[in-house]
N, C-alpha and C. Protein backbone atom coordinates (compact mmCIF):
# COMPACT_ATOMS: atom_id res chain seq x y z
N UNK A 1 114.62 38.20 31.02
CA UNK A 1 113.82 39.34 30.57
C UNK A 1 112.65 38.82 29.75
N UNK A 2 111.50 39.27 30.21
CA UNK A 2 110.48 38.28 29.40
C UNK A 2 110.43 40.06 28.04
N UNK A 3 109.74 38.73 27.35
CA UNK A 3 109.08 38.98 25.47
C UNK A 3 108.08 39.50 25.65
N UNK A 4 107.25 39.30 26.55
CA UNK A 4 105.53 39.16 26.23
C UNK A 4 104.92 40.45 25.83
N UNK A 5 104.55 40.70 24.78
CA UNK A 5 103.78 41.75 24.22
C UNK A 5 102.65 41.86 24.86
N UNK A 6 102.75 43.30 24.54
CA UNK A 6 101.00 44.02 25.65
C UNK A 6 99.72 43.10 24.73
N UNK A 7 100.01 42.79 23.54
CA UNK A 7 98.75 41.89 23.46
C UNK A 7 98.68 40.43 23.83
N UNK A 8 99.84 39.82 23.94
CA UNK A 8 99.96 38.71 25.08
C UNK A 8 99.46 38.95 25.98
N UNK A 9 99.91 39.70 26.79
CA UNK A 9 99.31 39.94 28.16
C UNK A 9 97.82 40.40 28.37
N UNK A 10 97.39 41.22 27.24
CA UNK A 10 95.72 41.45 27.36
C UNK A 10 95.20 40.46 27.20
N UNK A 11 95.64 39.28 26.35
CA UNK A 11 94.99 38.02 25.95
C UNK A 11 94.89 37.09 27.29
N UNK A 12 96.32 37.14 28.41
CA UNK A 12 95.82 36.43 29.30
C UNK A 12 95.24 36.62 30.44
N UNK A 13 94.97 38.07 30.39
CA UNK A 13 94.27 38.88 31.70
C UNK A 13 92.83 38.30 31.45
N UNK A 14 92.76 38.45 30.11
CA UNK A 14 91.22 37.91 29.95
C UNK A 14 90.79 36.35 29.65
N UNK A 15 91.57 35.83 29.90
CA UNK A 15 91.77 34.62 30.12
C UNK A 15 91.44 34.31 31.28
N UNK A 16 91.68 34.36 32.44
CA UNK A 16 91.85 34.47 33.91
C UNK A 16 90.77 35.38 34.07
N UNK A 17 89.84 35.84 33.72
CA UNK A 17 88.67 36.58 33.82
C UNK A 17 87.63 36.24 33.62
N UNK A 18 88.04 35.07 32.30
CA UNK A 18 87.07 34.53 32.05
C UNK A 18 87.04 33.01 32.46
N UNK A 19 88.21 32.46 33.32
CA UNK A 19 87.91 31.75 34.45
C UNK A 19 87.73 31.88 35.70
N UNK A 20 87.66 33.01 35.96
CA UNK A 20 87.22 33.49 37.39
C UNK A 20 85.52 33.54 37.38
N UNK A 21 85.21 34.27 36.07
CA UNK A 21 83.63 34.09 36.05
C UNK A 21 82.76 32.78 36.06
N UNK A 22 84.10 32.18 35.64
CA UNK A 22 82.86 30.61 35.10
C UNK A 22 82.96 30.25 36.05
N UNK A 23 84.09 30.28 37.30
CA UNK A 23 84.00 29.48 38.64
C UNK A 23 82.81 29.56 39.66
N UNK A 24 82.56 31.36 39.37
CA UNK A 24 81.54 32.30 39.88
C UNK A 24 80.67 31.57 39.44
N UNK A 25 80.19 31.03 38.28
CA UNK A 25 78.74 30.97 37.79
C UNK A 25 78.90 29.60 37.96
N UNK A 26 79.55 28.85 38.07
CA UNK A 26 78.97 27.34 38.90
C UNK A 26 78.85 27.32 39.98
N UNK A 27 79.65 28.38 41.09
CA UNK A 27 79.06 28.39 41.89
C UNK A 27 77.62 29.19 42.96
N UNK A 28 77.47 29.98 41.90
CA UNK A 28 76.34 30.91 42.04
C UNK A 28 74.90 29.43 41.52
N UNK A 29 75.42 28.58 40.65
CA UNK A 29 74.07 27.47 40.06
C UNK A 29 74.19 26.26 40.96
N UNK A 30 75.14 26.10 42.07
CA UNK A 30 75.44 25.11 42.71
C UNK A 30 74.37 25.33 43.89
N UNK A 31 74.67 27.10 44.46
CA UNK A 31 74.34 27.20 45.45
C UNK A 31 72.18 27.29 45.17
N UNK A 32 72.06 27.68 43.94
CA UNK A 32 70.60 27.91 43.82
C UNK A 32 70.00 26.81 43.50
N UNK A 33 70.72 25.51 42.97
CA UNK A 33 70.39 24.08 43.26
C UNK A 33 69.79 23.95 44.54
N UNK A 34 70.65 23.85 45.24
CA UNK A 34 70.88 23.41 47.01
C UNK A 34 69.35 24.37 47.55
N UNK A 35 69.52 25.81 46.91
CA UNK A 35 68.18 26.51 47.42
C UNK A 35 66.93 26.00 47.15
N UNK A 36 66.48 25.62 45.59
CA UNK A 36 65.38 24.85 45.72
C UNK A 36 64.98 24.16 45.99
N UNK A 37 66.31 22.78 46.28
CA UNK A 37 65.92 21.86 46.99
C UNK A 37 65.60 21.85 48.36
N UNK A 38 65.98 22.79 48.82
CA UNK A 38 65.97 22.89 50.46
C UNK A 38 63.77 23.42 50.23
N UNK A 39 63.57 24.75 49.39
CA UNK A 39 62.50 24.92 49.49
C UNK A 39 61.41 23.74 49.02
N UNK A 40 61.93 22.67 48.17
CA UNK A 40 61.15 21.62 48.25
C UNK A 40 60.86 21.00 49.16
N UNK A 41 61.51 20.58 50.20
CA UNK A 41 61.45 19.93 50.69
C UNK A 41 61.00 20.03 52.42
N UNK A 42 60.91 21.91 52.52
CA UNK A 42 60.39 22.06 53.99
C UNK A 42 59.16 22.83 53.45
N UNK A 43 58.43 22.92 51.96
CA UNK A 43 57.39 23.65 52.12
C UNK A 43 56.27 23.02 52.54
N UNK A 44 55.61 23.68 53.16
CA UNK A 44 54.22 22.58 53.66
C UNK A 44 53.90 22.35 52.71
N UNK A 45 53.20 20.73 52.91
CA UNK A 45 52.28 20.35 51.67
C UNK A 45 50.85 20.36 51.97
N UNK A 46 50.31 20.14 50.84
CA UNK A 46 48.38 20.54 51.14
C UNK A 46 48.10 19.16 52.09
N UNK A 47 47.55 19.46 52.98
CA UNK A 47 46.79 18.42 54.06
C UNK A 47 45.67 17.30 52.93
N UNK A 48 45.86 16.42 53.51
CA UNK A 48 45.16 15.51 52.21
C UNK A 48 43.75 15.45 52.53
N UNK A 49 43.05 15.50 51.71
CA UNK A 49 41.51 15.98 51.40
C UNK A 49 40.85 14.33 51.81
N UNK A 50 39.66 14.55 52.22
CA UNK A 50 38.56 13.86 52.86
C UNK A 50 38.71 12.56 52.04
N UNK A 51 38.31 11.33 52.52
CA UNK A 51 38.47 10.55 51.89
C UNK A 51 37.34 10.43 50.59
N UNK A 52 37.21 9.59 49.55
CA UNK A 52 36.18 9.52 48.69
C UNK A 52 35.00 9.07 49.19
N UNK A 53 33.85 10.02 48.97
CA UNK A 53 32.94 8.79 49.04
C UNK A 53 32.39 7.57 48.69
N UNK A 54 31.74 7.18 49.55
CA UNK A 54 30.66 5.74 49.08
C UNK A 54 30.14 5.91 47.85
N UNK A 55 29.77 5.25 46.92
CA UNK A 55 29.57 5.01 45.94
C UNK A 55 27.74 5.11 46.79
N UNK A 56 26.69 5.72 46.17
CA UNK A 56 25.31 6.15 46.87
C UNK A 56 24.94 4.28 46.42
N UNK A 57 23.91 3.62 47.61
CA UNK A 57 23.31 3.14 47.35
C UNK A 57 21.99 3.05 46.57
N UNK A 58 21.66 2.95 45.48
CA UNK A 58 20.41 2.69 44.52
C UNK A 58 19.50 2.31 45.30
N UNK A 59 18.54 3.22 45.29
CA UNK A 59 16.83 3.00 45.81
C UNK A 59 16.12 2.15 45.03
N UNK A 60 16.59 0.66 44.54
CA UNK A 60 16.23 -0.09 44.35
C UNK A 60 14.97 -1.06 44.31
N UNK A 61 14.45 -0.87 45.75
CA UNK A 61 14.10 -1.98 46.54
C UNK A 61 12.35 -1.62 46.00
N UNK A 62 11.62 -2.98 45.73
CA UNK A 62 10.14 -2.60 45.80
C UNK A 62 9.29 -3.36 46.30
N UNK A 63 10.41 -3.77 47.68
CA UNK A 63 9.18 -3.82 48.67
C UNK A 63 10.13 -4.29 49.70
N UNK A 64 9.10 -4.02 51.18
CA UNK A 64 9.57 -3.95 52.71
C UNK A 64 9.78 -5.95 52.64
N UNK A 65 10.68 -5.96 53.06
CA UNK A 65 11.39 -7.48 53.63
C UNK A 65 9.89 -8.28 54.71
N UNK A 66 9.24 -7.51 55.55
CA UNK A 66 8.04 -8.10 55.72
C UNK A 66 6.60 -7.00 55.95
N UNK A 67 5.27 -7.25 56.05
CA UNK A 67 4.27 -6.28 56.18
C UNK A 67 4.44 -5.75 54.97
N UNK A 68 4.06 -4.81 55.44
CA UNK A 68 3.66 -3.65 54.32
C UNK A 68 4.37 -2.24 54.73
N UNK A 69 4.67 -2.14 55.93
CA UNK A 69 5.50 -1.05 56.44
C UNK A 69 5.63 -1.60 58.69
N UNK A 70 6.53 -2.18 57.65
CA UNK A 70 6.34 -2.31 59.43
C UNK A 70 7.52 -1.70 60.59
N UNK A 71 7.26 -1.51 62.15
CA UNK A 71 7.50 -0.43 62.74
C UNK A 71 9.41 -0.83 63.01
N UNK A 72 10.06 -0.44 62.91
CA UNK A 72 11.42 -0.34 62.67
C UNK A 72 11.80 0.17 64.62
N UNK A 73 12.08 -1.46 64.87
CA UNK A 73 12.63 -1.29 66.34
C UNK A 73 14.01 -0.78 66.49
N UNK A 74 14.37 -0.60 66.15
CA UNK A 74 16.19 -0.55 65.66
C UNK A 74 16.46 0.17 64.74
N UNK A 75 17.25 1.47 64.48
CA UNK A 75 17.67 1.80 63.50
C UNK A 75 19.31 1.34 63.05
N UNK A 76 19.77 1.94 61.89
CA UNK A 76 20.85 1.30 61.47
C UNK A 76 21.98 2.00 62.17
N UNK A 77 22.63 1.44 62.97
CA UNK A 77 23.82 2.49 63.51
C UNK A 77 25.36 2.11 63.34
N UNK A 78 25.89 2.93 62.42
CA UNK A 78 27.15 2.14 61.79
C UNK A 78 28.34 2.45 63.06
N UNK A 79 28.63 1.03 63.38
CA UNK A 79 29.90 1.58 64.10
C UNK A 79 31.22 2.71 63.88
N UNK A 80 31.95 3.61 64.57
CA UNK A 80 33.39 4.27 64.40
C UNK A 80 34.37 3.54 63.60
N UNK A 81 34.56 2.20 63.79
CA UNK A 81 35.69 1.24 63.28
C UNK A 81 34.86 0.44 63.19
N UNK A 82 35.84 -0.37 62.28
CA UNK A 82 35.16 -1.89 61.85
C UNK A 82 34.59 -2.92 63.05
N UNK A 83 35.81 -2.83 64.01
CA UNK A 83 35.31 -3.76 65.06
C UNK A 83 35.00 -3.47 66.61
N UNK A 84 34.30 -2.02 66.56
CA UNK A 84 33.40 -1.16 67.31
C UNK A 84 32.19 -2.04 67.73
N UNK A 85 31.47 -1.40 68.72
CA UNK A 85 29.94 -1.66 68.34
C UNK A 85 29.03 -0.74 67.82
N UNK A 86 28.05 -1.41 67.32
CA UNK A 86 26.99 -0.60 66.78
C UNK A 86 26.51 -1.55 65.74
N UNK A 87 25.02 -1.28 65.47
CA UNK A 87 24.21 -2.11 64.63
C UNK A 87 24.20 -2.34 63.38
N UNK A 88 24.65 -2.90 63.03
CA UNK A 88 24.84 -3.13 61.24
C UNK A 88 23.65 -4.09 60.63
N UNK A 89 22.61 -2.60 61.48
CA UNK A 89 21.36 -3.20 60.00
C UNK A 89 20.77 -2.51 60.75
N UNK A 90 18.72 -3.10 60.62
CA UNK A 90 17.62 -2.89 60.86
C UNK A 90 16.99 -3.86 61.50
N UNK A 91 16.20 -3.71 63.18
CA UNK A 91 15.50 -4.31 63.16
C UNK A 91 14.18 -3.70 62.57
N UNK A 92 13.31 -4.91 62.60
CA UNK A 92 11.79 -4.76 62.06
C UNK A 92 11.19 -5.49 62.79
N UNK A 93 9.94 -4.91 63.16
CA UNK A 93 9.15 -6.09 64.24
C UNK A 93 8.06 -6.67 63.16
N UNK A 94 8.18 -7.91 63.61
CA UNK A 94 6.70 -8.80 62.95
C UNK A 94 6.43 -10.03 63.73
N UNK A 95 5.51 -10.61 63.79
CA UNK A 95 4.97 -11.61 64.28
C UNK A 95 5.55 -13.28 63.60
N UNK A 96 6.37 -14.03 64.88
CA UNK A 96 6.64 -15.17 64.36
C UNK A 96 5.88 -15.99 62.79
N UNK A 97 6.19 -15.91 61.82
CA UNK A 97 5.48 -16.86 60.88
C UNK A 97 5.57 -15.96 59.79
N UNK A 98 5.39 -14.83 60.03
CA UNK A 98 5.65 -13.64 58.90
C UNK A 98 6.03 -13.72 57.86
N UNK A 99 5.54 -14.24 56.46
CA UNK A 99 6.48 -14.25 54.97
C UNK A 99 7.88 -13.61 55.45
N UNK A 100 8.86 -13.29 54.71
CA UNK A 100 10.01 -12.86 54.54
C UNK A 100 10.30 -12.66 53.24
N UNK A 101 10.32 -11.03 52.40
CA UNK A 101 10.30 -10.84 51.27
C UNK A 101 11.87 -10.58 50.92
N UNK A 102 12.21 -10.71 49.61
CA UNK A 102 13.44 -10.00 49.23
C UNK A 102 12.90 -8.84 49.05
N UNK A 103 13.49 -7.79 49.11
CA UNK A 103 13.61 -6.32 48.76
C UNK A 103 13.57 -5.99 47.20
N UNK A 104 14.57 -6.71 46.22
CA UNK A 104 14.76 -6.49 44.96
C UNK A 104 15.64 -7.22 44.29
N UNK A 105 15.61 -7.60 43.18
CA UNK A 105 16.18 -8.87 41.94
C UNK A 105 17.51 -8.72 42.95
N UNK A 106 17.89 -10.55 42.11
CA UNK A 106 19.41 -11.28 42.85
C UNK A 106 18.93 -12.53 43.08
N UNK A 107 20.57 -13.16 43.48
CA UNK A 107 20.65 -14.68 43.00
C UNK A 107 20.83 -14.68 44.80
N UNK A 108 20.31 -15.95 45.48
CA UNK A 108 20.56 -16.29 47.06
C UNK A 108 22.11 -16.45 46.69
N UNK A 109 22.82 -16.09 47.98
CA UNK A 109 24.16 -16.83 47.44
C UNK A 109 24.31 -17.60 49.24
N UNK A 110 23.49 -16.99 50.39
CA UNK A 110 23.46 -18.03 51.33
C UNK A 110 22.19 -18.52 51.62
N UNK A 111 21.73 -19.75 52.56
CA UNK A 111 20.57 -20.28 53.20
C UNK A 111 20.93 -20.96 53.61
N UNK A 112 21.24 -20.84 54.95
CA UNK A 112 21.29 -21.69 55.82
C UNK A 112 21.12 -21.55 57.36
N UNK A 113 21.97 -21.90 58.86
CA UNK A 113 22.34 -21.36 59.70
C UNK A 113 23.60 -21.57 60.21
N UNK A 114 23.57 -20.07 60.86
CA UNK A 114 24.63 -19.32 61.28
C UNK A 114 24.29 -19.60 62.95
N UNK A 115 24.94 -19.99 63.51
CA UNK A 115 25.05 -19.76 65.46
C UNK A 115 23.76 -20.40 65.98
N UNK A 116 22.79 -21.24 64.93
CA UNK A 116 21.69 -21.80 65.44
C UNK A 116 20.69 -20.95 64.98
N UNK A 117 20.88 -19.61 63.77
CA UNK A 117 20.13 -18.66 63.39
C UNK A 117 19.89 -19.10 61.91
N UNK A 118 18.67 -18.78 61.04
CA UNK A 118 18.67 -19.29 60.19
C UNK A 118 18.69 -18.01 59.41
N UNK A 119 19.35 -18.15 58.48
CA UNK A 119 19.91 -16.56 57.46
C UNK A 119 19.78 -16.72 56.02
N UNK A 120 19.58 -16.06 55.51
CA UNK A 120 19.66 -15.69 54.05
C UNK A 120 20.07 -14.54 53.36
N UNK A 121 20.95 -14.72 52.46
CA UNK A 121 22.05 -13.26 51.76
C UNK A 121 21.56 -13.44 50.05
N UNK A 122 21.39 -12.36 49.72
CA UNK A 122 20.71 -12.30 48.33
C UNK A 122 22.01 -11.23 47.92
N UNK A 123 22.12 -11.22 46.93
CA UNK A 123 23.08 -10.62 46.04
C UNK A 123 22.24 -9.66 44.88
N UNK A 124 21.98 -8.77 44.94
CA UNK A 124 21.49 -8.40 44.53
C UNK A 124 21.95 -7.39 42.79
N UNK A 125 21.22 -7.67 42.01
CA UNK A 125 21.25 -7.47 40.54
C UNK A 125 21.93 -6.46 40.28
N UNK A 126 22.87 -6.33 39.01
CA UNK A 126 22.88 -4.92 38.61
C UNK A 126 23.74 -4.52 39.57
N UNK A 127 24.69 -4.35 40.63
CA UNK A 127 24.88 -3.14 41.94
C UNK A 127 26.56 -3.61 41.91
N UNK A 128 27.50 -3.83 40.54
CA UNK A 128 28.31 -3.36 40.93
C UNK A 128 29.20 -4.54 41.75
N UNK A 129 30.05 -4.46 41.55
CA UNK A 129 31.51 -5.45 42.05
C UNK A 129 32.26 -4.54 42.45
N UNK A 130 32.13 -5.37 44.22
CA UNK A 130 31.54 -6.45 45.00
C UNK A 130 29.59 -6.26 44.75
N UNK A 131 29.19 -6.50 44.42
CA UNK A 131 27.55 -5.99 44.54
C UNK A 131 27.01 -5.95 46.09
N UNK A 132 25.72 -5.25 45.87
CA UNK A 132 25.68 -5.07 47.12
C UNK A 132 24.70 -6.34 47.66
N UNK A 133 24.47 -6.71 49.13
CA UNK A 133 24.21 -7.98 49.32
C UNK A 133 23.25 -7.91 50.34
N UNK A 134 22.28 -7.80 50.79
CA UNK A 134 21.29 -8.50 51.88
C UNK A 134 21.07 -9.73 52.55
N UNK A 135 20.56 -8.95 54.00
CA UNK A 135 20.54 -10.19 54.94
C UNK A 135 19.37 -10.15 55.68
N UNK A 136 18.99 -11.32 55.82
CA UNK A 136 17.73 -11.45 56.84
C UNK A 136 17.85 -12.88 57.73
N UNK A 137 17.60 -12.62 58.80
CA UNK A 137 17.70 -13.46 59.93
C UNK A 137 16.58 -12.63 61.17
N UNK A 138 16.27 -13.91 61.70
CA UNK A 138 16.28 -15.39 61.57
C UNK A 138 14.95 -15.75 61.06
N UNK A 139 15.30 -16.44 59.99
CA UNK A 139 14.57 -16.96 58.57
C UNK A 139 14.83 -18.44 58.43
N UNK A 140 13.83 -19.22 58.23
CA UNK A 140 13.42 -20.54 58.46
C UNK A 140 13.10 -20.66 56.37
N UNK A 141 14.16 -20.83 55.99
CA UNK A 141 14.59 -20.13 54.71
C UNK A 141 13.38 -21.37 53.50
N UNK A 142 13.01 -21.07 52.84
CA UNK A 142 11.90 -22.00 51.32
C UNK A 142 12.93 -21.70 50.09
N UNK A 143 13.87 -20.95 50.21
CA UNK A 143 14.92 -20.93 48.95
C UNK A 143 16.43 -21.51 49.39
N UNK A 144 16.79 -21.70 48.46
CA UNK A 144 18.53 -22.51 48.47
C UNK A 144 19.30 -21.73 47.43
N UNK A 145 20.21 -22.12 47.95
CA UNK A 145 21.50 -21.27 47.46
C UNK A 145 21.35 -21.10 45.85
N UNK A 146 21.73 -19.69 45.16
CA UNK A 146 21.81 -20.31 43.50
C UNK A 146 20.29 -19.95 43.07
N UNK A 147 19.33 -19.83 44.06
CA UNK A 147 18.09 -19.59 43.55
C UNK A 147 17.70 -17.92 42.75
N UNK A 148 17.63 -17.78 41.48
CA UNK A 148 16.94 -16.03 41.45
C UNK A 148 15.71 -15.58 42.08
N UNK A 149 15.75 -14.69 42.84
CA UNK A 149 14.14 -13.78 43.28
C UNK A 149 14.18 -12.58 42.31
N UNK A 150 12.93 -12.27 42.86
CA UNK A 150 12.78 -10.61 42.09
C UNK A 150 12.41 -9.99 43.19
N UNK A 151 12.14 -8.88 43.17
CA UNK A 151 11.23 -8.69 44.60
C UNK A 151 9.82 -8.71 44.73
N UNK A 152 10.10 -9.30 46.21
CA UNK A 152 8.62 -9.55 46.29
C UNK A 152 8.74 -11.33 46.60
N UNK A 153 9.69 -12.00 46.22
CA UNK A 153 9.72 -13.24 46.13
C UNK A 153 9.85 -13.43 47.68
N UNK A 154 8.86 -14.84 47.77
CA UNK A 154 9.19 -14.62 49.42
C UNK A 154 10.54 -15.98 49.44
N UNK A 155 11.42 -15.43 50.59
CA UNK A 155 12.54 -16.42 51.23
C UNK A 155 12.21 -17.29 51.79
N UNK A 156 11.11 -16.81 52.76
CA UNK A 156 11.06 -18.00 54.09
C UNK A 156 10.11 -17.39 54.87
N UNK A 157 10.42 -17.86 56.42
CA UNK A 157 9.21 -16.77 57.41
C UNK A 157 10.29 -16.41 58.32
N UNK A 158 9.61 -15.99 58.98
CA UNK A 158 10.61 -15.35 60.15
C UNK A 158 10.19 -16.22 61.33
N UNK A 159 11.27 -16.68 62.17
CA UNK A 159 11.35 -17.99 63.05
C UNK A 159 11.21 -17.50 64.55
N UNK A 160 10.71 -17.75 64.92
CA UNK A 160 10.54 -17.51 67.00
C UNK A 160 11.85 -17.71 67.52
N UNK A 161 13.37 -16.60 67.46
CA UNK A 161 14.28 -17.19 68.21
C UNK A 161 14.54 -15.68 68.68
N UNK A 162 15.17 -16.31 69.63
CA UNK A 162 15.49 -15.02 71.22
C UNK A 162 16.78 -14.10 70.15
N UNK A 163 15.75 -12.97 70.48
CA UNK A 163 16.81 -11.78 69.77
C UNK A 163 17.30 -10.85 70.97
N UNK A 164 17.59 -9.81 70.52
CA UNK A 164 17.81 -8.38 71.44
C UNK A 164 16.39 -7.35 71.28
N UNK A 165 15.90 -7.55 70.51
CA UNK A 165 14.52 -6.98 70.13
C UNK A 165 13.10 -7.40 71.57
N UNK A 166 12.61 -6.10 71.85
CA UNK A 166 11.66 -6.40 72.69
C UNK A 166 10.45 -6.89 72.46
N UNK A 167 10.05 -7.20 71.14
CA UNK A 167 9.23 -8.09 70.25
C UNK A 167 9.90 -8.63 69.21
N UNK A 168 9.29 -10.01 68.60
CA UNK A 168 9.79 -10.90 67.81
C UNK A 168 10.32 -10.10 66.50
N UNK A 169 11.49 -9.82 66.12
CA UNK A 169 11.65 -9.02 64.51
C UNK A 169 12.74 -9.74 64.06
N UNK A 170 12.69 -9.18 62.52
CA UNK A 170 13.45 -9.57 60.91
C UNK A 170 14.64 -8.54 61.46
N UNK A 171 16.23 -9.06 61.60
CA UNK A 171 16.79 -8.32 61.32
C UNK A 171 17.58 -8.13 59.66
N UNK A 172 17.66 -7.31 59.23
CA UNK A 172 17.76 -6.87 57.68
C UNK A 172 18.89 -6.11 57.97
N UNK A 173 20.37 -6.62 57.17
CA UNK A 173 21.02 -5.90 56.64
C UNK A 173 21.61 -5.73 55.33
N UNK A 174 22.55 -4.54 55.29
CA UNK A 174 23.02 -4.85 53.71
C UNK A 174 24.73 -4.24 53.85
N UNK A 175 25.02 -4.86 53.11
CA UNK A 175 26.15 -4.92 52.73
C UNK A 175 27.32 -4.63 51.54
N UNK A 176 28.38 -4.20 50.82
CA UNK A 176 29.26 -4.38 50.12
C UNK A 176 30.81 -4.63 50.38
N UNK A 177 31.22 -6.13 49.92
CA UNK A 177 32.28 -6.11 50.62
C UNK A 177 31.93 -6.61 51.88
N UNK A 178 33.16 -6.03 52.92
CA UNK A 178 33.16 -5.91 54.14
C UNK A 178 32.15 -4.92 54.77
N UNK A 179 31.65 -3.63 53.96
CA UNK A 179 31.45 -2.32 54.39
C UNK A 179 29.87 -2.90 54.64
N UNK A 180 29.62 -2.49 55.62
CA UNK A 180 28.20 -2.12 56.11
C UNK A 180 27.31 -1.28 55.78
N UNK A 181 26.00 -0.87 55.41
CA UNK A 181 25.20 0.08 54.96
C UNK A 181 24.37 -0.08 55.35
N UNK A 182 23.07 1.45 55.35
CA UNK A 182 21.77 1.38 55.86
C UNK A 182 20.78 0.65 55.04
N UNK A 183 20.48 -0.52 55.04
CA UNK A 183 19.52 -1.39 53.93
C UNK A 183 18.08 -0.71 54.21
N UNK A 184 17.82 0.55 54.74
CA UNK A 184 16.61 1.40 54.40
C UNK A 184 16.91 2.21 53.40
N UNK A 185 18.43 2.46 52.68
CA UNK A 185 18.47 3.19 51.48
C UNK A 185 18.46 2.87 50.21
N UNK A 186 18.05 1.23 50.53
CA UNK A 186 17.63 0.46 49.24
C UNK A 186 16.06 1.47 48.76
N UNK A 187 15.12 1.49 49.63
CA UNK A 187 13.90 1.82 49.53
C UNK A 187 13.49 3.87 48.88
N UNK A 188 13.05 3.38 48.00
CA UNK A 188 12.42 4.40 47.09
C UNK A 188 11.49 5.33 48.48
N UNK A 189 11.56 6.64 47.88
CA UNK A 189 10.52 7.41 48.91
C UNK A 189 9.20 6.75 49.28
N UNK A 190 8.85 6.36 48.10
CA UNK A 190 7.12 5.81 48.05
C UNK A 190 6.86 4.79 48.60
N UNK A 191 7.96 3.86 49.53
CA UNK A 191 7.95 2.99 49.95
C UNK A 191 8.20 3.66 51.50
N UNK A 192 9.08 4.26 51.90
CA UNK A 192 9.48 4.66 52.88
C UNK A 192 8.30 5.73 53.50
N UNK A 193 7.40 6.28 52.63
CA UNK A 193 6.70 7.20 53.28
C UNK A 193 5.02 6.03 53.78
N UNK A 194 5.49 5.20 53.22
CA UNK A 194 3.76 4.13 53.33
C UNK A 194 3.23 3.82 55.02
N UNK A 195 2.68 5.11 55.46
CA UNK A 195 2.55 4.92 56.88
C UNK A 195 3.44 5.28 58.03
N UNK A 196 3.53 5.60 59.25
CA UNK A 196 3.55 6.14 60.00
C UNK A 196 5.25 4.97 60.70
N UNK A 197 5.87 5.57 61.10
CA UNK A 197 7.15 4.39 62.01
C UNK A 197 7.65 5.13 62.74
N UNK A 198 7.87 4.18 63.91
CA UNK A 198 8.16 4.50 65.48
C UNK A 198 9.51 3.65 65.58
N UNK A 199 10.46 4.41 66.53
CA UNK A 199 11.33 3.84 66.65
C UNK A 199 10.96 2.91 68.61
N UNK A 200 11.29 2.05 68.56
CA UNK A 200 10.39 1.14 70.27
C UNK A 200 11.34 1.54 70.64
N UNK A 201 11.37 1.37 72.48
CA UNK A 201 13.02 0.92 73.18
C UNK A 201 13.61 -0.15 72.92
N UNK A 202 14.60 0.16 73.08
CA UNK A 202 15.90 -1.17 73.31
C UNK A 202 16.05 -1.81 74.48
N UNK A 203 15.93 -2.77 75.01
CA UNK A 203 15.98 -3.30 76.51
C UNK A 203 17.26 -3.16 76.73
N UNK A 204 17.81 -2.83 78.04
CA UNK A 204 18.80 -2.35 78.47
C UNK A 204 19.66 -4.18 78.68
């Protein structure tokens, strides 16, 4: 014959009530765990935004690599991929013997030849690591490596060797890094507007 007083027994009804709830409420926080994680993890995420740009090249330059404005056979056409084709630079037409100017301040950091071509890379002042770097070929080079110009300083001349150009020209590029650039965006408006430029054909 049990003892147990009605307040025994109210004491353990609610006992058992109040472990029935707590079972409830871990599993009511178990299951809303499991829910957010599930919504973490199939919500779309934002599509990733355009890459950064180029850092703008500085209109630097105060003065044309040869002439005074001369007619630009070639424009700069950057390849799709790195190892695409397409022109990574400028031609310029001038007449075998032609000075060959730097564009603007920097130390030579090449002079020599390349493939039987004679080249020169100026590093140019001020622009940043990697800085940005110019090229001119084929140049029969009067400076050596290590040398400072300013612009205006002449390199060399420009040499009589068989190009892709349908007259004798300076090809001019520029560079940072690996990355290729238009070395006409060295040049200030007031330079770029000095006279009239034609783009020639390309011989097939």
């Amino acid at each position: 014959m049990s003892h147990e007083t009605a307040h025994e027994r109210t004491t353990r009804r609610r006992a058992r009530a109040g472990a029935g709830a707590g079972a409830w409420s871990a599993l009511l926080l178990c299951l809303m765990s499991t829910l957010l994680a599930t919504a973490w993890t199939t919500a779309p995420r934002a599509a990733p935004g355009p890459p950064a740009p180029e850092d703008p090249v500085p209109a630097l330059g105060r003065a044309w690599p040869v002439g005074l404005r001369p007619l630009v056979v070639r424009a700069w056409e950057p390849p799709p991929t790195p190892y695409a084709r397409g022109h990574r630079g400028v031609d310029l037409s001038a007449p075998p013997g032609s000075p060959v100017r730097a564009v603007a301040s920097g130390r030579v950091s090449f002079a020599g030849r390349v493939a039987g071509r004679g080249v020169i890379a100026v590093g140019l002042s001020a622009t940043g690591d990697p800085p940005l770097r110019t090229t001119y070929e084929p140049v029969r080079a009067s400076v050596r490596k290590g040398d400072e110009v300013t612009a205006g300083t002449i390199l060399g001349t420009l040499e009589a060797s068989p190009s892709h150009c349908p007259t004798a020209c300076l090809h001019w590029g520029l560079r940072r890094g690996e990355t290729y650039l238009d070395p006409l965006s060295l040049l200030p408006p007031w330079l770029l507007r000095r006279g009239p430029s034609r783009l020639l054909p390309v011989p097939e």
